[in-house]
PDB file of N, CA and C in Angstrom:
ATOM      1  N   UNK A   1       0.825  -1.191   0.000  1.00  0.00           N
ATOM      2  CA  UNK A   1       0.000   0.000   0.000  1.00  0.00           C
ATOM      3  C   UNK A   1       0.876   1.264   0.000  1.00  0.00           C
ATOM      4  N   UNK A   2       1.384   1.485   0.730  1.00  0.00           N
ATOM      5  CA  UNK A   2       2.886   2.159   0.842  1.00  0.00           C
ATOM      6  C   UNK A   2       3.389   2.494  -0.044  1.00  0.00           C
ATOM      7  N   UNK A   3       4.020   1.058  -0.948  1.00  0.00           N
ATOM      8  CA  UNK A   3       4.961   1.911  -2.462  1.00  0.00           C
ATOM      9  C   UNK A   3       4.058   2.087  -3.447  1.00  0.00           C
ATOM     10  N   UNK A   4       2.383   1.906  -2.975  1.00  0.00           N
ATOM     11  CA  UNK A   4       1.816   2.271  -4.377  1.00  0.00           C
ATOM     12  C   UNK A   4       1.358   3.573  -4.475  1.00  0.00           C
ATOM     13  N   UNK A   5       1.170   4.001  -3.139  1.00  0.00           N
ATOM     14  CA  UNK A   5       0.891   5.714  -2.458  1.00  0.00           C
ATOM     15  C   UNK A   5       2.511   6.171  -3.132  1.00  0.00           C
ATOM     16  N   UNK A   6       3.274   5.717  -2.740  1.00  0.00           N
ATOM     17  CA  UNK A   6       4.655   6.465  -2.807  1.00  0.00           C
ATOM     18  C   UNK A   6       4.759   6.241  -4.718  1.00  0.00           C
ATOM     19  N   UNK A   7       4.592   5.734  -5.235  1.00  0.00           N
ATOM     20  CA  UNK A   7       4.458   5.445  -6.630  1.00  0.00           C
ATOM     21  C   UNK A   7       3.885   6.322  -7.372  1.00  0.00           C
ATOM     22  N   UNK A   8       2.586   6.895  -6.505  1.00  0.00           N
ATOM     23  CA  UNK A   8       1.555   7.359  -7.388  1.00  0.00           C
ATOM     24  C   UNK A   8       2.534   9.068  -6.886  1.00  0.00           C
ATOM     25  N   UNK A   9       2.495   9.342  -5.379  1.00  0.00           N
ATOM     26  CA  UNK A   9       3.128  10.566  -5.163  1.00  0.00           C
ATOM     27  C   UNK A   9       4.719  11.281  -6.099  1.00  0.00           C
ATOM     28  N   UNK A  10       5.367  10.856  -6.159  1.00  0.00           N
ATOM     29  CA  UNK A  10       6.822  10.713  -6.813  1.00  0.00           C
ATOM     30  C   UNK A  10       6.841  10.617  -7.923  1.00  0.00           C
ATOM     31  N   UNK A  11       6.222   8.920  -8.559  1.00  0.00           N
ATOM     32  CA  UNK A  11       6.851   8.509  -9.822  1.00  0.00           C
ATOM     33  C   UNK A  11       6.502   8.074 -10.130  1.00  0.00           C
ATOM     34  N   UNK A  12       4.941   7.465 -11.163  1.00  0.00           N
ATOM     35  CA  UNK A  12       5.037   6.784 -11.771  1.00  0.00           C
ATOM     36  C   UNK A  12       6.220   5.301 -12.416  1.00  0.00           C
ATOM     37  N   UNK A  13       6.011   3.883 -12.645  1.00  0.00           N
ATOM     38  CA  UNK A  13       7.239   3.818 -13.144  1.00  0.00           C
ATOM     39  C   UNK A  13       7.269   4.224 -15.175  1.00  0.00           C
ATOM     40  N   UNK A  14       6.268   4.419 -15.577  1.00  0.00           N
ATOM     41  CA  UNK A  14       6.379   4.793 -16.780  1.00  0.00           C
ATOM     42  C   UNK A  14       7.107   6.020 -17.013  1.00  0.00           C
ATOM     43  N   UNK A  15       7.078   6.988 -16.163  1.00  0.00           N
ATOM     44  CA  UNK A  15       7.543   7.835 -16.457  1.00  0.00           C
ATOM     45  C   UNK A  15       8.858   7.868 -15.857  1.00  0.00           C
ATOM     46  N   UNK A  16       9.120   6.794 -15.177  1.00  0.00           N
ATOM     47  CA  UNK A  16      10.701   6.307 -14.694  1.00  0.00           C
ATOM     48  C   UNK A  16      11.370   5.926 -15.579  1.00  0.00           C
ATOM     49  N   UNK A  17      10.638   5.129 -16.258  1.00  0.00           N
ATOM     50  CA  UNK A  17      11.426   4.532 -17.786  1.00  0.00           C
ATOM     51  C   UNK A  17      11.464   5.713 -18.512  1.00  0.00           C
ATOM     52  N   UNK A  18      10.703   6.430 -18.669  1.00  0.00           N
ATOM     53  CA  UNK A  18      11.268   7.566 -19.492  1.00  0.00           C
ATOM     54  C   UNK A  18      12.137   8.572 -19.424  1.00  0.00           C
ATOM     55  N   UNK A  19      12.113   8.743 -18.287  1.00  0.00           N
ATOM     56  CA  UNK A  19      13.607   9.423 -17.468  1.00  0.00           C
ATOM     57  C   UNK A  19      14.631   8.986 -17.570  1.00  0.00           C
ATOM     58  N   UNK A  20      15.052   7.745 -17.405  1.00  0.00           N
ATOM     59  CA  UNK A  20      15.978   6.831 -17.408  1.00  0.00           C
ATOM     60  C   UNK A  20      16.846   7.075 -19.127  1.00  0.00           C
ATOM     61  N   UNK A  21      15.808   6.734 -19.991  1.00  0.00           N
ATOM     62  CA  UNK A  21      15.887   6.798 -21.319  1.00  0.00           C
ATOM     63  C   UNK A  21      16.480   8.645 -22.023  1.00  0.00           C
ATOM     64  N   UNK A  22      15.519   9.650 -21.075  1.00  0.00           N
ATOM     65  CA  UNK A  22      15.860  10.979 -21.648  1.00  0.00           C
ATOM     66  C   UNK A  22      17.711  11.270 -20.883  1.00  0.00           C
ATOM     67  N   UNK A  23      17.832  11.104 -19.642  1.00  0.00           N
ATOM     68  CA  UNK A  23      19.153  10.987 -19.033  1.00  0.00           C
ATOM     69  C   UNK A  23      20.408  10.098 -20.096  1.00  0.00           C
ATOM     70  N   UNK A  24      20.063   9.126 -20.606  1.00  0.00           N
ATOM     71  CA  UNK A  24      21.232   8.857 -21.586  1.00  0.00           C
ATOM     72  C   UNK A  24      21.119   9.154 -22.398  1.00  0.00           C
ATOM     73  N   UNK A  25      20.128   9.885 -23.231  1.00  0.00           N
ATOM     74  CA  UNK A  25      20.396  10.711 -24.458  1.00  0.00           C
ATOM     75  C   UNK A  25      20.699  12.233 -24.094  1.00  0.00           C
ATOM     76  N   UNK A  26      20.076  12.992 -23.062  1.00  0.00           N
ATOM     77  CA  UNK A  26      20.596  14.146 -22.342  1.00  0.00           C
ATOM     78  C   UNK A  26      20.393  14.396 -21.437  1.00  0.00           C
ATOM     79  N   UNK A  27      20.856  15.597 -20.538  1.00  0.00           N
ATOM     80  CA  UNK A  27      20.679  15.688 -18.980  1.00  0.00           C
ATOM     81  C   UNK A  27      19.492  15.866 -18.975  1.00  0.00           C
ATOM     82  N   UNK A  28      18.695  15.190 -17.813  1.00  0.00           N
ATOM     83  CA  UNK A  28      17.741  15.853 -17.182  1.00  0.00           C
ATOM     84  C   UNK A  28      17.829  16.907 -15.776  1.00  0.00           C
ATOM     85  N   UNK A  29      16.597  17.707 -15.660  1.00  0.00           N
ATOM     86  CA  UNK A  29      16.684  18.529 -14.867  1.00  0.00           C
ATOM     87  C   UNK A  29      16.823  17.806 -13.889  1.00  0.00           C
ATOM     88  N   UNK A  30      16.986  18.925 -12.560  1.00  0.00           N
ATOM     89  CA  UNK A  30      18.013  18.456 -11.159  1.00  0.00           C
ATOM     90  C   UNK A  30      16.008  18.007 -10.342  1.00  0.00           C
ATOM     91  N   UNK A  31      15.250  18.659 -10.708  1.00  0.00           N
ATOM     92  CA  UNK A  31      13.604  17.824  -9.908  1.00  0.00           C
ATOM     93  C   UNK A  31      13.567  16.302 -10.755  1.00  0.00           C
ATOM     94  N   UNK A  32      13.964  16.834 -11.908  1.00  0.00           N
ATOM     95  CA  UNK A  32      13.529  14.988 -12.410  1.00  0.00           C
ATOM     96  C   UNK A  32      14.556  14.448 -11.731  1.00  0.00           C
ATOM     97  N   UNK A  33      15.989  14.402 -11.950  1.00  0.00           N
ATOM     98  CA  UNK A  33      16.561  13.953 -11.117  1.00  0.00           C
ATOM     99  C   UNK A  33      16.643  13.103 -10.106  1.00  0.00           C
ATOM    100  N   UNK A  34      15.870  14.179  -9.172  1.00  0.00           N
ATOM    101  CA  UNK A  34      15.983  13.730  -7.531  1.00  0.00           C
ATOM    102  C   UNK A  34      14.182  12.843  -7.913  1.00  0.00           C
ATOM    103  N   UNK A  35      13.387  12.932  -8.411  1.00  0.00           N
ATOM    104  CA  UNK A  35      12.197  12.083  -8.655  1.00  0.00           C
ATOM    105  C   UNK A  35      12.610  10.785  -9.140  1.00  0.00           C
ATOM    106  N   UNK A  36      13.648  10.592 -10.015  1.00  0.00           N
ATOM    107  CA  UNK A  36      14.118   9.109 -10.647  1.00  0.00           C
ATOM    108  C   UNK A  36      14.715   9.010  -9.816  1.00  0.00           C
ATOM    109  N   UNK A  37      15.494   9.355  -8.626  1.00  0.00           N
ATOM    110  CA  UNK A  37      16.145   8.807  -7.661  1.00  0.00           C
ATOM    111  C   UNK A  37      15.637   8.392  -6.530  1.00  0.00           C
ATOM    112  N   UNK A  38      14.233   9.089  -6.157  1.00  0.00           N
ATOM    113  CA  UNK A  38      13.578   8.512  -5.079  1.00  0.00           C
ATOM    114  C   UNK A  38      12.727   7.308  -5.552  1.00  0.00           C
ATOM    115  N   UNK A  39      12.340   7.074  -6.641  1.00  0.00           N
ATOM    116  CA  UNK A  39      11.302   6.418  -7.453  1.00  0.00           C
ATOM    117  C   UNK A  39      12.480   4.923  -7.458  1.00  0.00           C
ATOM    118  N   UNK A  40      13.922   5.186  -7.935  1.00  0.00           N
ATOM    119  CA  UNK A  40      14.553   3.927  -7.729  1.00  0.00           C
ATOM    120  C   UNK A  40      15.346   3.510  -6.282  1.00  0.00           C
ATOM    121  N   UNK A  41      14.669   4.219  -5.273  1.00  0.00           N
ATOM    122  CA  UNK A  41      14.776   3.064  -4.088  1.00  0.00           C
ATOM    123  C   UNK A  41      14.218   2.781  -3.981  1.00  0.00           C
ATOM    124  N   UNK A  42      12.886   2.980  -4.321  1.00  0.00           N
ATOM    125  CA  UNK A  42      11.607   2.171  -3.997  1.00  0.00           C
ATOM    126  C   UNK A  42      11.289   1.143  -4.873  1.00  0.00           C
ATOM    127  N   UNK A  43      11.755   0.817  -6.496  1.00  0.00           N
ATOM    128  CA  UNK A  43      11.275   0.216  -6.999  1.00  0.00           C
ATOM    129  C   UNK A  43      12.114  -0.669  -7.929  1.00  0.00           C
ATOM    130  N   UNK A  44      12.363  -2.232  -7.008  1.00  0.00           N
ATOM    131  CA  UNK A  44      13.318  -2.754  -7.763  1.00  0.00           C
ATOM    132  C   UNK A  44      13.288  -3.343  -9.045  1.00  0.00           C
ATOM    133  N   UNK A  45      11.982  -3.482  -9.704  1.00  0.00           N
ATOM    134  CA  UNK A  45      11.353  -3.484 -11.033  1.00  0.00           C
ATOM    135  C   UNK A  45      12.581  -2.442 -11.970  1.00  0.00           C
ATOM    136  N   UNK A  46      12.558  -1.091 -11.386  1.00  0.00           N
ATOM    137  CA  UNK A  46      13.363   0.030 -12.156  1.00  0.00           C
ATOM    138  C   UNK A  46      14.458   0.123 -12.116  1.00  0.00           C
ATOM    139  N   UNK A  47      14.843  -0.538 -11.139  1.00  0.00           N
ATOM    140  CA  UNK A  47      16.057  -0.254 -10.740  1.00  0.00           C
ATOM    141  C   UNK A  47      16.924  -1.706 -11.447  1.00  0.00           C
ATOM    142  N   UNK A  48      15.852  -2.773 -11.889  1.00  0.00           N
ATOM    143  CA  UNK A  48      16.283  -4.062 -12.883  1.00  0.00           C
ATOM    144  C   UNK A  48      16.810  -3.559 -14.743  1.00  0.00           C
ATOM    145  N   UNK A  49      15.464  -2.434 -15.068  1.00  0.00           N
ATOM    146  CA  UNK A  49      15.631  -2.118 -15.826  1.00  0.00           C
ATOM    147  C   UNK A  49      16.799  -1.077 -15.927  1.00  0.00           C
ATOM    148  N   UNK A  50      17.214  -0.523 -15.011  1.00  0.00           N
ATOM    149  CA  UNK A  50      18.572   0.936 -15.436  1.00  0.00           C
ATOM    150  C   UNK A  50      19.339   0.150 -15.690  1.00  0.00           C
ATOM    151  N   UNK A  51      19.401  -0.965 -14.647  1.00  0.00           N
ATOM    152  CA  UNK A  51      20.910  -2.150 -14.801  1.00  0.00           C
ATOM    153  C   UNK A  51      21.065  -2.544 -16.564  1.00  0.00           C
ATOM    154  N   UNK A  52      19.963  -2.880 -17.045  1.00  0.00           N
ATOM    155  CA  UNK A  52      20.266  -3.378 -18.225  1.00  0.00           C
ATOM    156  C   UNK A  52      19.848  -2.659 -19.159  1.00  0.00           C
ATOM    157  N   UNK A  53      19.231  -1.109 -19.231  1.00  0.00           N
ATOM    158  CA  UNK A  53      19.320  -0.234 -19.638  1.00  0.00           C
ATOM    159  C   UNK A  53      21.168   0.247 -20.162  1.00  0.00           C
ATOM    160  N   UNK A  54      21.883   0.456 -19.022  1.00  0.00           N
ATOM    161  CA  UNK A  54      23.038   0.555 -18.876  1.00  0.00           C
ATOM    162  C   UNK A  54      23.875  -0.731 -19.694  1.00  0.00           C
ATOM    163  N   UNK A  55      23.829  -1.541 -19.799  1.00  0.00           N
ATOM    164  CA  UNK A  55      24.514  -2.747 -20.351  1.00  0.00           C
ATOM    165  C   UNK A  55      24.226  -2.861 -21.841  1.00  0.00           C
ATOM    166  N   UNK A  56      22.942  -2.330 -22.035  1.00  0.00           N
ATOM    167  CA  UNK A  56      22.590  -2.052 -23.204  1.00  0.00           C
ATOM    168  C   UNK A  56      23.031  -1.107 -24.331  1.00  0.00           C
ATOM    169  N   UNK A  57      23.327   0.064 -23.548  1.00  0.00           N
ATOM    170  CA  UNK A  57      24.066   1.427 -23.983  1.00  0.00           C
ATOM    171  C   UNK A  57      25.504   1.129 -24.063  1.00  0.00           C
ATOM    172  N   UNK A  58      26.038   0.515 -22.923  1.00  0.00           N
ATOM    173  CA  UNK A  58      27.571   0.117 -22.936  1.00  0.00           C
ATOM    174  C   UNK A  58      27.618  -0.888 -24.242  1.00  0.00           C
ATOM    175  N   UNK A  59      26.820  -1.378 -24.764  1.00  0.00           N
ATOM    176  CA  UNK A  59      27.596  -2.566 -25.775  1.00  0.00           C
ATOM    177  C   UNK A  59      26.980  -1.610 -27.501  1.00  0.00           C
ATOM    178  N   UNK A  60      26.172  -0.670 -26.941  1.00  0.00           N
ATOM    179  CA  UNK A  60      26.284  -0.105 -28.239  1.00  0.00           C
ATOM    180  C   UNK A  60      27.189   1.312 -28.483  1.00  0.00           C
ATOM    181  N   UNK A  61      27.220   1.244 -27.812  1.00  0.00           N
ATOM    182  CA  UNK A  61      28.772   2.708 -27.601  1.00  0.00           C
ATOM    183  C   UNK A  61      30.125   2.168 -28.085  1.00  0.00           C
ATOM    184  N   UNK A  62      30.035   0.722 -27.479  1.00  0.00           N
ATOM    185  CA  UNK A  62      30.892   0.194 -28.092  1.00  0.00           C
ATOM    186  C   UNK A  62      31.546  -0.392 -29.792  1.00  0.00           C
ATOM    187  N   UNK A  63      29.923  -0.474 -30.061  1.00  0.00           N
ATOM    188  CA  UNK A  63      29.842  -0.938 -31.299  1.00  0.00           C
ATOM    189  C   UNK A  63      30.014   0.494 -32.364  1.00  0.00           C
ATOM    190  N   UNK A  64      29.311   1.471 -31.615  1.00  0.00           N
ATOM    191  CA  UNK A  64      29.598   2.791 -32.393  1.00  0.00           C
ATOM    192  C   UNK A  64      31.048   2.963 -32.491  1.00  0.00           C
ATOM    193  N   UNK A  65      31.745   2.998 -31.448  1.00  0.00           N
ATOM    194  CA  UNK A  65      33.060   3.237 -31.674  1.00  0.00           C
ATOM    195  C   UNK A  65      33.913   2.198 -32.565  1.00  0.00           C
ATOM    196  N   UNK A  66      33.220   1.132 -32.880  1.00  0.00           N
ATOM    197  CA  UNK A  66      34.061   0.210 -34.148  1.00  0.00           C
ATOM    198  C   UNK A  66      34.205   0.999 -35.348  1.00  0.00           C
ATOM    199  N   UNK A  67      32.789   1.666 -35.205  1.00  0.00           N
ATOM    200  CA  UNK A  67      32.732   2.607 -36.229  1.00  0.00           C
ATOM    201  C   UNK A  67      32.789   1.340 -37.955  1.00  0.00           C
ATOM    202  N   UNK A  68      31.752   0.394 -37.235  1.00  0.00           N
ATOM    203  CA  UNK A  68      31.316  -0.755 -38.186  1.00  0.00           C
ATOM    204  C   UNK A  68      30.716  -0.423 -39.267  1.00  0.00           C
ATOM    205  N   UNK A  69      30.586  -0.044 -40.417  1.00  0.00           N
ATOM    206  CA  UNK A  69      29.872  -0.219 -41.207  1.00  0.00           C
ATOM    207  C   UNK A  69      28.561  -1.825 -41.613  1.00  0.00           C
ATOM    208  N   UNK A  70      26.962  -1.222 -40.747  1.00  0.00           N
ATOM    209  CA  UNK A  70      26.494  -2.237 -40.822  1.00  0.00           C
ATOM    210  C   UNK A  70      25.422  -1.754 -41.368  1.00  0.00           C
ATOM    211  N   UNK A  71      24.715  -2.444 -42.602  1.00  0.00           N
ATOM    212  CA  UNK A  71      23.596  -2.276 -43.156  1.00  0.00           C
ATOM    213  C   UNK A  71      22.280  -2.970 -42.897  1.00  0.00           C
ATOM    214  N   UNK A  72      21.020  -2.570 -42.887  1.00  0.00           N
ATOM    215  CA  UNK A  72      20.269  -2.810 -42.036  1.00  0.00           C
ATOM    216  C   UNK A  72      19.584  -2.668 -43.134  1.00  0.00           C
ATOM    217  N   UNK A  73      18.458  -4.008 -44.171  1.00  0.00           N
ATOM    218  CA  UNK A  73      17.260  -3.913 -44.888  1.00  0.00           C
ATOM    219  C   UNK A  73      16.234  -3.774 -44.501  1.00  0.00           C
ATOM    220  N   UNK A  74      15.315  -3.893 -45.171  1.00  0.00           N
ATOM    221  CA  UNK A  74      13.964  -3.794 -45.085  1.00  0.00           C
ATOM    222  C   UNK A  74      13.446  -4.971 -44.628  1.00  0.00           C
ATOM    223  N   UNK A  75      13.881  -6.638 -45.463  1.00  0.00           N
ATOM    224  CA  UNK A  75      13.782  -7.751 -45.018  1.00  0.00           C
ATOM    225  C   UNK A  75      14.342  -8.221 -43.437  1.00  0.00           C
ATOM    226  N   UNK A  76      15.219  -7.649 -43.181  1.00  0.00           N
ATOM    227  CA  UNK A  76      16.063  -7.672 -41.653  1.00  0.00           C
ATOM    228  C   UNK A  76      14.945  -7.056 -40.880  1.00  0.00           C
ATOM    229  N   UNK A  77      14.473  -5.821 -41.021  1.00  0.00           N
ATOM    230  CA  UNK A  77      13.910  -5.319 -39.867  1.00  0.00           C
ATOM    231  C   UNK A  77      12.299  -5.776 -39.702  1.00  0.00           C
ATOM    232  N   UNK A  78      11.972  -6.528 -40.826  1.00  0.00           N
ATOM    233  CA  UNK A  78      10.722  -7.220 -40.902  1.00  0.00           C
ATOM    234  C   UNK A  78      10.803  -8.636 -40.117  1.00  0.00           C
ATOM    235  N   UNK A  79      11.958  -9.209 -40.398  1.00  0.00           N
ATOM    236  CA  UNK A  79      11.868 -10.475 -39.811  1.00  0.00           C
ATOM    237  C   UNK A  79      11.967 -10.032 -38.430  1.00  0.00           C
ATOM    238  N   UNK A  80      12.985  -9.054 -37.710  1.00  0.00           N
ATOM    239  CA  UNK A  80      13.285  -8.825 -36.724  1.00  0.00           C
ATOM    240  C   UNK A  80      11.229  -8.639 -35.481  1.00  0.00           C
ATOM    241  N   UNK A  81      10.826  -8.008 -36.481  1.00  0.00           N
ATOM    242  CA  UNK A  81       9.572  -7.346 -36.201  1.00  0.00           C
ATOM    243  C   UNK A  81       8.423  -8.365 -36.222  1.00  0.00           C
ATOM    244  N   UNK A  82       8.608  -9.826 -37.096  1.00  0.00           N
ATOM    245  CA  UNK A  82       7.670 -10.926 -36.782  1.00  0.00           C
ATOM    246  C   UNK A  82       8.123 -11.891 -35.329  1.00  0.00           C
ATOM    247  N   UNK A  83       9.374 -11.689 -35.424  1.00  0.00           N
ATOM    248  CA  UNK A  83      10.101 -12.648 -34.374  1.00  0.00           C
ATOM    249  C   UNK A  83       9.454 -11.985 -32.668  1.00  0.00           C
ATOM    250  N   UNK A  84       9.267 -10.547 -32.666  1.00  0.00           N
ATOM    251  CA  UNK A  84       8.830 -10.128 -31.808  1.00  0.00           C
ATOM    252  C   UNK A  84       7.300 -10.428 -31.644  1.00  0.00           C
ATOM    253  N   UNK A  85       6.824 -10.153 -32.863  1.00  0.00           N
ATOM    254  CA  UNK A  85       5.321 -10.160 -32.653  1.00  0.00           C
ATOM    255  C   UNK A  85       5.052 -11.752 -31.918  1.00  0.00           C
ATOM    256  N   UNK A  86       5.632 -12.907 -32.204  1.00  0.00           N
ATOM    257  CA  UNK A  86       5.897 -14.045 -32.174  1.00  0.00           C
ATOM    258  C   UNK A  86       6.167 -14.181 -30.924  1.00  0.00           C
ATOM    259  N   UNK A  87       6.850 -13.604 -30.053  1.00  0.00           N
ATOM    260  CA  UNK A  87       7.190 -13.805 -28.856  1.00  0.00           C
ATOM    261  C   UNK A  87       6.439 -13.273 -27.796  1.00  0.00           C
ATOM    262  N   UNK A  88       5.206 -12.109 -28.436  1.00  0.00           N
ATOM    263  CA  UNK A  88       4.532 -11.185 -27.645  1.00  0.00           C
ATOM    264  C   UNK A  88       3.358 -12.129 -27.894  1.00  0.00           C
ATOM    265  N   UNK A  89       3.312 -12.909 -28.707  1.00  0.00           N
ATOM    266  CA  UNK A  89       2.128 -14.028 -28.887  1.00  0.00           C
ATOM    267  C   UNK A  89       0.762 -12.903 -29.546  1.00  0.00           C
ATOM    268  N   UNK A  90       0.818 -12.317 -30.048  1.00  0.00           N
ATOM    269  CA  UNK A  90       0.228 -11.703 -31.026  1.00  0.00           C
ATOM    270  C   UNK A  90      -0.498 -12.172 -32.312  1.00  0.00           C
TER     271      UNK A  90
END
């Protein structure tokens, strides 16, 4: 009852994930901030996702910096896009 009062007061987690997401593409302000920071002690759901949020970004930073030349079709991002639908049981 508690973290869902404290959930609803603070942070949403949707809008945790979106914080999370605007912070590695650019700063967020110092209230969002301290709101994604109170929102992830309370919620280890979010605090699962930054972890691999973060692991996620680290292996493509990495890949940017190969500075790979990789081409990406139309057929690739279709199959990519049934394989999901497929897994979401859709």
């Amino acid at each position: 009852m508690l973290r869902k009062l404290i959930h609803i007061l603070f942070l949403p987690c949707s809008k945790a994930t979106m914080l999370m997401e605007k912070r590695n593409a650019n700063a967020i302000s110092p209230k969002e901030d301290w709101q994604l920071s109170m929102h992830l002690k309370i919620c280890k759901w979010c605090r699962a996702y930054e972890e691999k949020l973060k692991i996620l970004d680290d292996i493509l930073k990495r890949k940017l910096s190969r500075k790979e030349k990789t081409e990406i079709n139309e057929a690739d991002i279709q199959d990519f896009k049934n394989k999901v639908l497929e897994k979401l049981d859709i």
